[in-house]
PDB file of N, CA and C in Angstrom:
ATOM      1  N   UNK A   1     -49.533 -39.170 -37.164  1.00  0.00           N
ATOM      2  CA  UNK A   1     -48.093 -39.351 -37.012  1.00  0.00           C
ATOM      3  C   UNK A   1     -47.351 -38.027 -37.236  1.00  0.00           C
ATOM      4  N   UNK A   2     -47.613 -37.282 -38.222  1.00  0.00           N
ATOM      5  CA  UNK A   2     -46.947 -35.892 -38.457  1.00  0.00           C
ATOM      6  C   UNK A   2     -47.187 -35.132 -37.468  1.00  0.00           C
ATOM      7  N   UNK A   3     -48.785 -35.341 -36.769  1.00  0.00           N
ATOM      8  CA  UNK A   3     -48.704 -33.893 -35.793  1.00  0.00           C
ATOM      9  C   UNK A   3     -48.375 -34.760 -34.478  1.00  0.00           C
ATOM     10  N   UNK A   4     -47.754 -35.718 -34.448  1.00  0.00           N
ATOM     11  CA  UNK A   4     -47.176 -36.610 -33.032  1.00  0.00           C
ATOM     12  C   UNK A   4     -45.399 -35.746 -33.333  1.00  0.00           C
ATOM     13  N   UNK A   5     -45.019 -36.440 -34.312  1.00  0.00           N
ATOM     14  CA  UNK A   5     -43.714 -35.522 -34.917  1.00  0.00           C
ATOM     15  C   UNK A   5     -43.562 -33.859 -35.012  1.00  0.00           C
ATOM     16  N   UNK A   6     -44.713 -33.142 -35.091  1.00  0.00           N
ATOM     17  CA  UNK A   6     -44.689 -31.749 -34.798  1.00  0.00           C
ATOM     18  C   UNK A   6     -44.402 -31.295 -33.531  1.00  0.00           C
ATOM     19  N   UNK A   7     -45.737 -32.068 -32.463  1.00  0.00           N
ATOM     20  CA  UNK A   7     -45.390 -31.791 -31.430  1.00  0.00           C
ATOM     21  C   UNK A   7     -44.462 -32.199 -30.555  1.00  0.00           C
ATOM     22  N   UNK A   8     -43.677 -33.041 -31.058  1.00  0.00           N
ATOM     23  CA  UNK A   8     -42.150 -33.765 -30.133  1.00  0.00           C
ATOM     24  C   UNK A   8     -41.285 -32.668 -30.569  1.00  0.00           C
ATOM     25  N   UNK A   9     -41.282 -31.819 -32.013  1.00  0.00           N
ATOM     26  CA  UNK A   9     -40.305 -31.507 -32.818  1.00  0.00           C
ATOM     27  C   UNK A   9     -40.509 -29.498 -31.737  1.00  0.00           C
ATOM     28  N   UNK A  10     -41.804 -29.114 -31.598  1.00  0.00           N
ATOM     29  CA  UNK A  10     -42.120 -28.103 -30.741  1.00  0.00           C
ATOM     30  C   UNK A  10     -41.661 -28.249 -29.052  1.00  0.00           C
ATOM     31  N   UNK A  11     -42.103 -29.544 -29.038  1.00  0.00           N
ATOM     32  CA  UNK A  11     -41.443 -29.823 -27.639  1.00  0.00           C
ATOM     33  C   UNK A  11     -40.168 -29.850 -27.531  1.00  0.00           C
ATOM     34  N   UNK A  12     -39.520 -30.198 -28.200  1.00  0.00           N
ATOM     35  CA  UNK A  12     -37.834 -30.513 -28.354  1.00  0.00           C
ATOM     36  C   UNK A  12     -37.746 -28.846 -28.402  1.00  0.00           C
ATOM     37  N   UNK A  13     -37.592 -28.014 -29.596  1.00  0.00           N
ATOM     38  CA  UNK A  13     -37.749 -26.683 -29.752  1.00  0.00           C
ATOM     39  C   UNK A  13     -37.652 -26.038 -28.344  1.00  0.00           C
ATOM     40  N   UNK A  14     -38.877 -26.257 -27.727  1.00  0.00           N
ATOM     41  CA  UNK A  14     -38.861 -25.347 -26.590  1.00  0.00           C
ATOM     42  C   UNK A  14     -37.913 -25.783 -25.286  1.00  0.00           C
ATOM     43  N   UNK A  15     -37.832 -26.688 -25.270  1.00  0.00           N
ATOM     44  CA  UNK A  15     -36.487 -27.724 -23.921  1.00  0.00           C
ATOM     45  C   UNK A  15     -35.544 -27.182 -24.434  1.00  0.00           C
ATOM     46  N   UNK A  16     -35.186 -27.041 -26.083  1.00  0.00           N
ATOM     47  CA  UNK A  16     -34.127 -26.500 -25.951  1.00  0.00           C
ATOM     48  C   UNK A  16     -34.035 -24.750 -25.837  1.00  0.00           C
ATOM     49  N   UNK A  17     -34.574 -23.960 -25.849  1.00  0.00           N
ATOM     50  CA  UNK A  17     -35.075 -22.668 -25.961  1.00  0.00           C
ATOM     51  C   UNK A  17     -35.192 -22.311 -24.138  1.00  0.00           C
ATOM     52  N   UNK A  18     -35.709 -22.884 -23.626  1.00  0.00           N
ATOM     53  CA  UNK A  18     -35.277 -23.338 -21.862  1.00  0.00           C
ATOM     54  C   UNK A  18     -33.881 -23.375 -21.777  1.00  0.00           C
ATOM     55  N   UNK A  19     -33.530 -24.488 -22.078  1.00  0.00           N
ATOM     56  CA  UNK A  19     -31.771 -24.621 -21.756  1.00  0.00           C
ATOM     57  C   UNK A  19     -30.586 -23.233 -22.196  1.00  0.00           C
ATOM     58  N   UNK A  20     -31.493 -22.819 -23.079  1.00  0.00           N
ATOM     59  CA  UNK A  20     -30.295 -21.808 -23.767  1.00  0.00           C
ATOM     60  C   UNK A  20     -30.655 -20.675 -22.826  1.00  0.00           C
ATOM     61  N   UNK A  21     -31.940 -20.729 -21.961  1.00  0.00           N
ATOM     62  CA  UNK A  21     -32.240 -19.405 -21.864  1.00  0.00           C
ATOM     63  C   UNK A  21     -31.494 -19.394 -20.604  1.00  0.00           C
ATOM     64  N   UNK A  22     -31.383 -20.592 -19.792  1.00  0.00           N
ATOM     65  CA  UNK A  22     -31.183 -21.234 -18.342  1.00  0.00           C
ATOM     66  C   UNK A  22     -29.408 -20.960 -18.690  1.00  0.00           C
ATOM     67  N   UNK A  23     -29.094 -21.291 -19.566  1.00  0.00           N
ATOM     68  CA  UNK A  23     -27.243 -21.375 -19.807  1.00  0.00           C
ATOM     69  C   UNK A  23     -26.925 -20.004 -19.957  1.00  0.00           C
ATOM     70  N   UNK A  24     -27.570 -18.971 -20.960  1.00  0.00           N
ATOM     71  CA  UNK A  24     -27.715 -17.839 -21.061  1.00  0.00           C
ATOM     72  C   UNK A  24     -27.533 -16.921 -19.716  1.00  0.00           C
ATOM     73  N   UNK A  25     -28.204 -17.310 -18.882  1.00  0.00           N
ATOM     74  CA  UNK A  25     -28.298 -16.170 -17.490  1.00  0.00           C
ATOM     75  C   UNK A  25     -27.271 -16.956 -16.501  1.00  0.00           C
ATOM     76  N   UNK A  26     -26.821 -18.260 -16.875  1.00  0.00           N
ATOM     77  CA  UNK A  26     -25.581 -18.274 -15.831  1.00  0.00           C
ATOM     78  C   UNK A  26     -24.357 -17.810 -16.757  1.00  0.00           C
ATOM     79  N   UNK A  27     -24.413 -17.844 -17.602  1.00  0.00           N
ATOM     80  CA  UNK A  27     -23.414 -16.818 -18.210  1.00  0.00           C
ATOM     81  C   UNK A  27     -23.539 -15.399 -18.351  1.00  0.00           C
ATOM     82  N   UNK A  28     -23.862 -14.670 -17.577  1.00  0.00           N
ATOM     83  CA  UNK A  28     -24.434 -13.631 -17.320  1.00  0.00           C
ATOM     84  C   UNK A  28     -24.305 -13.972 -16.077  1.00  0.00           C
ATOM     85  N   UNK A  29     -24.775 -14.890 -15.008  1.00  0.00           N
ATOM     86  CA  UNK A  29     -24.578 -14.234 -13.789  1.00  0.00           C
ATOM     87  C   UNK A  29     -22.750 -14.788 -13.473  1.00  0.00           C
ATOM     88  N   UNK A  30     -22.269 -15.356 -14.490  1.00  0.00           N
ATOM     89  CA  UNK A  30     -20.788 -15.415 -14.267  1.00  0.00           C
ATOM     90  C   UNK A  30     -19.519 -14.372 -14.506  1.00  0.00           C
ATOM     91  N   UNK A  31     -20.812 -13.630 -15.650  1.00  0.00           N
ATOM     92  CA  UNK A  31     -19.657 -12.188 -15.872  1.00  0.00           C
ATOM     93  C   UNK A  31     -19.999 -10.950 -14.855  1.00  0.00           C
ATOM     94  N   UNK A  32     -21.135 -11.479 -14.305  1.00  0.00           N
ATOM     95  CA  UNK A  32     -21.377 -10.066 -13.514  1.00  0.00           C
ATOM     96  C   UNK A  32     -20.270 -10.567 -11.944  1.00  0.00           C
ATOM     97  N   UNK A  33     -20.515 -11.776 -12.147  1.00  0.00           N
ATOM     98  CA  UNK A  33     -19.218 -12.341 -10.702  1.00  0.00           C
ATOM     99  C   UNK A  33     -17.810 -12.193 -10.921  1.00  0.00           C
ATOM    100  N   UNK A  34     -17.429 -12.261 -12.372  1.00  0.00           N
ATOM    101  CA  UNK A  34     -16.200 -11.783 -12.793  1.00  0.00           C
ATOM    102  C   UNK A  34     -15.639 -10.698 -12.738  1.00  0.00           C
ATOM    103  N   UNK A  35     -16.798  -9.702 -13.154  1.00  0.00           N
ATOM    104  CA  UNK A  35     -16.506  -8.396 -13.422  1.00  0.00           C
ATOM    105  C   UNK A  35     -16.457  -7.824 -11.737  1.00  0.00           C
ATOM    106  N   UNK A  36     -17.349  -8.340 -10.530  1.00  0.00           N
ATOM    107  CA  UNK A  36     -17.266  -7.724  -9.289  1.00  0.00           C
ATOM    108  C   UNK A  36     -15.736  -8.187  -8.983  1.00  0.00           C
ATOM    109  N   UNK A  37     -15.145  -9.157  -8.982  1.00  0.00           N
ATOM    110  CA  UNK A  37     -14.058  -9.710  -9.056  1.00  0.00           C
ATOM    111  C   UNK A  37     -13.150  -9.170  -9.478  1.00  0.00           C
ATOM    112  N   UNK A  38     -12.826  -8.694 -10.976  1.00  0.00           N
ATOM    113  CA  UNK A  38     -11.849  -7.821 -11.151  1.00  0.00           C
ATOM    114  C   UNK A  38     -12.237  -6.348 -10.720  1.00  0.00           C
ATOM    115  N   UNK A  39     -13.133  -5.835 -10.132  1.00  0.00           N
ATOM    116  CA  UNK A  39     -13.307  -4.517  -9.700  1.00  0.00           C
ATOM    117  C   UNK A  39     -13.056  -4.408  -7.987  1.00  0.00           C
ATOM    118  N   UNK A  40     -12.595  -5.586  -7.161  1.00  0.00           N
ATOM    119  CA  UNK A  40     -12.234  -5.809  -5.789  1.00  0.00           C
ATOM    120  C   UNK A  40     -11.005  -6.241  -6.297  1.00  0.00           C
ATOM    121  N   UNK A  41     -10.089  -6.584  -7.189  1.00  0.00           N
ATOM    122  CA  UNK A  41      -8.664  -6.720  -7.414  1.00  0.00           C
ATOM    123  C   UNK A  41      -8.078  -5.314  -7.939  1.00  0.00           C
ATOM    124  N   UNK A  42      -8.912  -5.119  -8.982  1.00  0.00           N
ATOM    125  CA  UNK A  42      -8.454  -2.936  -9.063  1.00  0.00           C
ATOM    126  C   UNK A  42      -8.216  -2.844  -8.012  1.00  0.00           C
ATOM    127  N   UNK A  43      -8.891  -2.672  -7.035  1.00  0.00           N
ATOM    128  CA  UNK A  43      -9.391  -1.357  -5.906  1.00  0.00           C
ATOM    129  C   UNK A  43      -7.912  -1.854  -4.899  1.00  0.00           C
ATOM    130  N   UNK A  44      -7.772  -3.438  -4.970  1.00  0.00           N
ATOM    131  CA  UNK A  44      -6.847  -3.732  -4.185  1.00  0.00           C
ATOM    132  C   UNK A  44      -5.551  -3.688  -4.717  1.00  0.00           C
ATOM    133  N   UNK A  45      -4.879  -3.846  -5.869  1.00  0.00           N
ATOM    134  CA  UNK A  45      -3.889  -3.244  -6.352  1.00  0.00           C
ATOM    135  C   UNK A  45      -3.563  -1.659  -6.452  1.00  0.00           C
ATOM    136  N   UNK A  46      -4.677  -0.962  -6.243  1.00  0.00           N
ATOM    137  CA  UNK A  46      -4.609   0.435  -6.165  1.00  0.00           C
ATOM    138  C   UNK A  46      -4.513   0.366  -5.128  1.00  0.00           C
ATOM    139  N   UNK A  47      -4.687  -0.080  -4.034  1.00  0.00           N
ATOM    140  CA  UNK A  47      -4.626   0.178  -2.438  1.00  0.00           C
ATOM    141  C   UNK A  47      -3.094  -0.405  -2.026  1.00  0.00           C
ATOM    142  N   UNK A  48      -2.688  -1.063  -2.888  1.00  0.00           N
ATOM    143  CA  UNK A  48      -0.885  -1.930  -2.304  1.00  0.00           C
ATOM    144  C   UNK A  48      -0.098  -0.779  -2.853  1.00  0.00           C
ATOM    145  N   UNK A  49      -0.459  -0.211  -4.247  1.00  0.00           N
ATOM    146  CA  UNK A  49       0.314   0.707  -4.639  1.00  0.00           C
ATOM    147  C   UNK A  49       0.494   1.774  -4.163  1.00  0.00           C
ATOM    148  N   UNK A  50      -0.612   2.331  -3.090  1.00  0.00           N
ATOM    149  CA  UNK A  50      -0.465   3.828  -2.554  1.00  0.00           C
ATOM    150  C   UNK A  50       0.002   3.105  -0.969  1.00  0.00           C
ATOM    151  N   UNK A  51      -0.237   1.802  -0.453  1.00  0.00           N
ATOM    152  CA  UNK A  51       0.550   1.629   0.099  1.00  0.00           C
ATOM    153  C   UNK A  51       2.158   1.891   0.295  1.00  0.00           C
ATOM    154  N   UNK A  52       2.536   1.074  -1.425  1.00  0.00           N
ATOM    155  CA  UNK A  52       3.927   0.599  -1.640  1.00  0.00           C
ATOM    156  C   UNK A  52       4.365   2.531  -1.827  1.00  0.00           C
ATOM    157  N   UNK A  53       3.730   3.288  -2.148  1.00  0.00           N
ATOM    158  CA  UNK A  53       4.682   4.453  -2.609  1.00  0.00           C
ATOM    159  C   UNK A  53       4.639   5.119  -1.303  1.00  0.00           C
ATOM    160  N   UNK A  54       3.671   4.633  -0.179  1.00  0.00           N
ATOM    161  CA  UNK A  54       4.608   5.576   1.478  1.00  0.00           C
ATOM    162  C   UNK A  54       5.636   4.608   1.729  1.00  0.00           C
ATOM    163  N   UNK A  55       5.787   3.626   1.716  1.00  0.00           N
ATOM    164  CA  UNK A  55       6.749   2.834   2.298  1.00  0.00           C
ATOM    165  C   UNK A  55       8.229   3.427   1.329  1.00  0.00           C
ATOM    166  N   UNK A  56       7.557   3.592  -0.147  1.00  0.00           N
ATOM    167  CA  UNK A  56       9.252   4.262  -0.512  1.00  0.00           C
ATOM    168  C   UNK A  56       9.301   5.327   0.135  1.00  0.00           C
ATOM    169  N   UNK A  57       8.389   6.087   0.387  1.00  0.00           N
ATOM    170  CA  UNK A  57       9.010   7.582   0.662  1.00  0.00           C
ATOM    171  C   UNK A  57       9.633   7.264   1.971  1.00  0.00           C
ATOM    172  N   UNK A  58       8.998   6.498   2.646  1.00  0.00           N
ATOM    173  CA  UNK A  58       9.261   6.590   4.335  1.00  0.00           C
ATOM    174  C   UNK A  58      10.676   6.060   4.278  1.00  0.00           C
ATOM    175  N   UNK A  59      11.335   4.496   3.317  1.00  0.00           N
ATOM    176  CA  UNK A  59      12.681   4.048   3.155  1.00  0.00           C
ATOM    177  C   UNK A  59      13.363   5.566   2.564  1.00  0.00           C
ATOM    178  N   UNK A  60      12.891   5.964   1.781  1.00  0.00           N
ATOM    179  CA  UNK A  60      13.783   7.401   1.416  1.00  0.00           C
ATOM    180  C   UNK A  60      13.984   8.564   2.694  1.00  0.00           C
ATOM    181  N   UNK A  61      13.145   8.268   3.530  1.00  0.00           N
ATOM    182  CA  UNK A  61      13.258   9.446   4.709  1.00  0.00           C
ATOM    183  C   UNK A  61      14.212   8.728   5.392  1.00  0.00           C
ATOM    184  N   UNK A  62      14.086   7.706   5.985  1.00  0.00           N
ATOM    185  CA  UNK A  62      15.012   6.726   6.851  1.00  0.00           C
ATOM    186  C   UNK A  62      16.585   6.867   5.953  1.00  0.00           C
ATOM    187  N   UNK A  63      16.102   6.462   4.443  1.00  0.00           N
ATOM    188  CA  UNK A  63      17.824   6.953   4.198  1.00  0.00           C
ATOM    189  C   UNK A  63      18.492   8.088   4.636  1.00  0.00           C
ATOM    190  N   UNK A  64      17.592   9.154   4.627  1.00  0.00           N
ATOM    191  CA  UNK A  64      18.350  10.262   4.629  1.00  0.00           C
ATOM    192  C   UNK A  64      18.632  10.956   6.179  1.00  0.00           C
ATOM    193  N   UNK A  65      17.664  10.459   6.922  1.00  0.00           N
ATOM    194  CA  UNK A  65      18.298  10.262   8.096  1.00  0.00           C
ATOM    195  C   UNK A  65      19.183   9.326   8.617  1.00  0.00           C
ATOM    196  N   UNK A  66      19.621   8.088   8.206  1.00  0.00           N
ATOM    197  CA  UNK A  66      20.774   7.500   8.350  1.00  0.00           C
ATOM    198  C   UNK A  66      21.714   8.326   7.827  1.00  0.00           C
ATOM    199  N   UNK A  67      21.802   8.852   7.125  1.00  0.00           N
ATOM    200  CA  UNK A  67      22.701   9.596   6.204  1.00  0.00           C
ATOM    201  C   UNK A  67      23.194  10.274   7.027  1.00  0.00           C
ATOM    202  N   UNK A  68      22.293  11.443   7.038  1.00  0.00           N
ATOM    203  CA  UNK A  68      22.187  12.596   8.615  1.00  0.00           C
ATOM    204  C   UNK A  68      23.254  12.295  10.029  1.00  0.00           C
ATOM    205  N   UNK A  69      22.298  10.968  10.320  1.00  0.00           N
ATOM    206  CA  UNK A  69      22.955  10.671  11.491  1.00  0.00           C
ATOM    207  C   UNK A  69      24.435  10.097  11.640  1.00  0.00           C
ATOM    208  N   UNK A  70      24.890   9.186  10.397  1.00  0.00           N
ATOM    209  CA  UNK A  70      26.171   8.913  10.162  1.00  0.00           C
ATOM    210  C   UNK A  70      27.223   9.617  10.080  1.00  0.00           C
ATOM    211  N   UNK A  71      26.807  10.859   9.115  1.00  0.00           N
ATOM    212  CA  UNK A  71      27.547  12.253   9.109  1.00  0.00           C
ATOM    213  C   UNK A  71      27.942  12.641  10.391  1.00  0.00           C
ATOM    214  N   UNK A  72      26.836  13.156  11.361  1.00  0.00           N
ATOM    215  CA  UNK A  72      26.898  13.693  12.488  1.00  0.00           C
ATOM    216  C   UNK A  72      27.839  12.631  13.537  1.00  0.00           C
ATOM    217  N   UNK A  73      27.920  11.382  13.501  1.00  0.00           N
ATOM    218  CA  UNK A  73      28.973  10.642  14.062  1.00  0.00           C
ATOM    219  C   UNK A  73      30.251  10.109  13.419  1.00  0.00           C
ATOM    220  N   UNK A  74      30.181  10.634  12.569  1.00  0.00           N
ATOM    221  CA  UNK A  74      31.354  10.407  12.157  1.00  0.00           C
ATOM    222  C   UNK A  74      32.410  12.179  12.596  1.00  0.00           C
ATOM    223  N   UNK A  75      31.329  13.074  12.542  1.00  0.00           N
ATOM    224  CA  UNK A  75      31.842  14.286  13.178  1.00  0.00           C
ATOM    225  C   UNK A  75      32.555  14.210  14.345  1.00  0.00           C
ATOM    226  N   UNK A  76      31.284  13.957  14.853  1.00  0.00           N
ATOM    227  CA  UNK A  76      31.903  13.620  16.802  1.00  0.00           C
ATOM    228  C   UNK A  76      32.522  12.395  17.131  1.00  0.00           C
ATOM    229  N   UNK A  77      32.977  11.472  16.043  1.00  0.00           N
ATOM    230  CA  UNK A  77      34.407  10.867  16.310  1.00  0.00           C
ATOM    231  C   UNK A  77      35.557  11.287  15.935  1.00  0.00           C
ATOM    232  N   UNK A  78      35.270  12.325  14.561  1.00  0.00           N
ATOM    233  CA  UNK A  78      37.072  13.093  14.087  1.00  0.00           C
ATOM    234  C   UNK A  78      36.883  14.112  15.558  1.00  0.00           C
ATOM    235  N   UNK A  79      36.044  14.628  16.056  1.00  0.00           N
ATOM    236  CA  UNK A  79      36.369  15.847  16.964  1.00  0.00           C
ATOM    237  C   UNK A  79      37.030  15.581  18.366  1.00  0.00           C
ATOM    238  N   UNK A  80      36.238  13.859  18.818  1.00  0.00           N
ATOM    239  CA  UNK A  80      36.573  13.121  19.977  1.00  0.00           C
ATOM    240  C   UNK A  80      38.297  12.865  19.971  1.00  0.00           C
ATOM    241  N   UNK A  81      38.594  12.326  18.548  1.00  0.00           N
ATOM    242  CA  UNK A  81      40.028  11.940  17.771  1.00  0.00           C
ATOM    243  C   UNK A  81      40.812  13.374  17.719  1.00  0.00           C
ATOM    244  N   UNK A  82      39.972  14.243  17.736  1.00  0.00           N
ATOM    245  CA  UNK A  82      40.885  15.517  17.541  1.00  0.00           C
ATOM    246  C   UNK A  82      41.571  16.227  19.274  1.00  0.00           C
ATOM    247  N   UNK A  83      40.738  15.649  20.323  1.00  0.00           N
ATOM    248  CA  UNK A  83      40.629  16.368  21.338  1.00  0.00           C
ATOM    249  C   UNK A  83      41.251  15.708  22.543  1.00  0.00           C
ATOM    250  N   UNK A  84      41.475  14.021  21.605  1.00  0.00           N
ATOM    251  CA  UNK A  84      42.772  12.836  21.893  1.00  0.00           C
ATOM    252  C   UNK A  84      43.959  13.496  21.813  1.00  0.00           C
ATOM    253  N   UNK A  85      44.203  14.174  20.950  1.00  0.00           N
ATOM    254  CA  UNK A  85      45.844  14.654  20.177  1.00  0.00           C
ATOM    255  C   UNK A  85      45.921  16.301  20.827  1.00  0.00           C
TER     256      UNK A  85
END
């Protein structure tokens, strides 16, 4: 009876020594899926951001050529207005 109870108590032991080892490597293969995961969200927030900073520069160029160009018509309407009189 004791070595019926040993060996259920070894058997149990090792099923569970299996399970931990089996739970063990999907937790492990869940951080290595995590970690590829946040290293394709880096790469892509670094990629919106060097996006997002041409799009300011390019809205900052466009301002300043609106700027430019507003100036310049507002010229050649005081000069048009001047050449009225």
């Amino acid at each position: 009876l004791q070595e019926q109870l040993q060996e259920q108590l070894q058997e149990q032991s090792q099923a569970d020594a299996k399970q931990m080892r089996r739970e063990f490597a999907e937790t492990i293969q869940l951080c290595e899926t995590l970690t590829e995961e946040k290293d394709q969200i880096i790469a892509e927030r670094d990629y919106l951001k060097l996006e997002l900073g041409m799009f300011m520069e390019q809205t900052q160029h466009l301002e300043k050529e609106k700027a430019a160009l507003s100036q310049e018509l507002k010229e050649k309407n005081d000069l048009d207005e001047f050449e009225l009189l």
